[in-house]
Protein backbone atom coordinates (compact mmCIF):
# COMPACT_ATOMS: atom_id res chain seq x y z
CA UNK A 1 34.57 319.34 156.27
CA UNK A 2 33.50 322.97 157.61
CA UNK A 3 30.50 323.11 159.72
CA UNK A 4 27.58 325.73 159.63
CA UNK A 5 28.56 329.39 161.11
CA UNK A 6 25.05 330.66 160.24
CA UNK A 7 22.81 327.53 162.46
CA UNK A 8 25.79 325.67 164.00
CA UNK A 9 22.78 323.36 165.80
CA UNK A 10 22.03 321.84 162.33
CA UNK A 11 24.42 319.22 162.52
CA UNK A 12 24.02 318.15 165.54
CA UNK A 13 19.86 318.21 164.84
CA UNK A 14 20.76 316.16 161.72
CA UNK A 15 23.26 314.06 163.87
CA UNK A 16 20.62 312.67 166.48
CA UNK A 17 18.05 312.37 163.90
CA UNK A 18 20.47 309.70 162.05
CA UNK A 19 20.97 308.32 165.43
CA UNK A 20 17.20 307.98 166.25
CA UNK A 21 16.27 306.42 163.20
CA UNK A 22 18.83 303.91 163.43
CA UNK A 23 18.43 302.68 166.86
CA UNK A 24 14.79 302.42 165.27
CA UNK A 25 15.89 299.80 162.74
CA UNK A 26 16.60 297.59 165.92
CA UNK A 27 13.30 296.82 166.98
CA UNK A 28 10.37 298.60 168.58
CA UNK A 29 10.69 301.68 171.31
CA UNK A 30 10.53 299.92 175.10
CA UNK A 31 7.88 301.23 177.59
CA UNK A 32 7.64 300.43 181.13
CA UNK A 33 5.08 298.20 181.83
CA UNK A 34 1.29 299.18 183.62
CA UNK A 35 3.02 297.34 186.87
CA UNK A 36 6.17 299.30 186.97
CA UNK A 37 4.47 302.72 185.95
CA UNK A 38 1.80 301.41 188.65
CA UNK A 39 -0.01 304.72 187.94
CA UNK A 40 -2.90 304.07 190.84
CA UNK A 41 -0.03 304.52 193.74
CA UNK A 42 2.00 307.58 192.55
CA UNK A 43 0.59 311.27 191.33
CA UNK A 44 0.58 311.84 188.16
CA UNK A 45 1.28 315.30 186.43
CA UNK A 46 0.51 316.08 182.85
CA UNK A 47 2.19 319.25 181.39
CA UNK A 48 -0.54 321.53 178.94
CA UNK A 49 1.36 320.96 175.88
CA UNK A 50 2.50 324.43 175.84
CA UNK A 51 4.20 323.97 178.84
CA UNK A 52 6.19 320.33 177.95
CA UNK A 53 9.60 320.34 179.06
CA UNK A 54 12.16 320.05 176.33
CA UNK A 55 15.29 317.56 177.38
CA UNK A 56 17.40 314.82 176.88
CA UNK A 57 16.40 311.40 177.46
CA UNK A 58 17.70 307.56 176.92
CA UNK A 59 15.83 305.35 174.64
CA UNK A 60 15.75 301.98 174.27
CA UNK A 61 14.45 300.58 171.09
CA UNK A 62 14.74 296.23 170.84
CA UNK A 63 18.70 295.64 172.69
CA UNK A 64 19.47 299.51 171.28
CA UNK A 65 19.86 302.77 173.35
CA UNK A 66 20.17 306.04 171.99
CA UNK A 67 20.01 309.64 173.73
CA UNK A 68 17.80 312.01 171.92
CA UNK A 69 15.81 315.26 172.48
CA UNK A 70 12.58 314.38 173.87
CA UNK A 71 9.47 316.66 174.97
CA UNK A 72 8.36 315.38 178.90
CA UNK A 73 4.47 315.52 178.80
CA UNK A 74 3.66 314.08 182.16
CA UNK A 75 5.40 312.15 185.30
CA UNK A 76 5.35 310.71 188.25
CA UNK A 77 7.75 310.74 191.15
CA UNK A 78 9.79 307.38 189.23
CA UNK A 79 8.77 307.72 185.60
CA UNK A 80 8.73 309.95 182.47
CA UNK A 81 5.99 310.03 179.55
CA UNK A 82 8.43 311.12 176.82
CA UNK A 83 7.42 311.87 173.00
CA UNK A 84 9.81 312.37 170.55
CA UNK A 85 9.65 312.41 166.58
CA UNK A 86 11.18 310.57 163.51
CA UNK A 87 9.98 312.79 160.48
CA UNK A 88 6.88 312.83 161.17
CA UNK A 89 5.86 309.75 163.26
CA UNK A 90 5.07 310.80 167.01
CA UNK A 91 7.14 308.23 169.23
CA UNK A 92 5.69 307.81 172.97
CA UNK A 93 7.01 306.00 175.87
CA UNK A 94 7.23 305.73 179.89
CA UNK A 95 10.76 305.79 180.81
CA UNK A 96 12.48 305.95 184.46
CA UNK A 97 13.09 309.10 185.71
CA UNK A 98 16.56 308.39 186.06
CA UNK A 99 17.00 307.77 182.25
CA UNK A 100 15.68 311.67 181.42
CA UNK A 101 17.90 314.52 182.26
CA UNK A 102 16.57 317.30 184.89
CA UNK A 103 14.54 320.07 183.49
């Protein structure tokens, strides 16, 4: 099967799309919890959504992880408030630092 010359990305867009909405079928996209975010002792930064990082982070969704394109709209110096998309449904989560690639 021959790929696309004109918007080679495609596939790999469609790809991780497929990917996404299966690991969705598992159960419900994990967040970390108020205690382990525990927002009142670290700084928080919020991007202006202009200004949101684009990057790549891992997802957990029931016992499933994927790694999909996420948008980073705010942080702390442990933890990542990720939002990423299936069709048209805004996903949102906290996830460790660790689990989001650097920006």
């Amino acid at each position: 099967m021959g790929g696309n010359r004109r918007y080679p990305e495609h596939g790999e867009k469609l790809r991780e799309e497929r990917e996404l909405r299966d690991a969705a079928k598992a159960g419900p996209l994990q967040s970390l919890t108020p205690e382990q975010l525990a927002l009142h002792a670290h700084p928080l930064t919020v991007a202006p959504e202009r200004h949101q990082p684009i990057t790549r982070a891992w997802l957990r969704f029931g016992t499933t992880d994927v790694r999909v394109t996420v948008r980073a709209c705010r942080w702390t110096d442990h933890a990542v408030g990720i939002e990423t998309r299936i069709h048209n449904h805004v996903l949102r989560a906290w996830v460790w630092r660790g689990a989001v690639d650097p920006w």
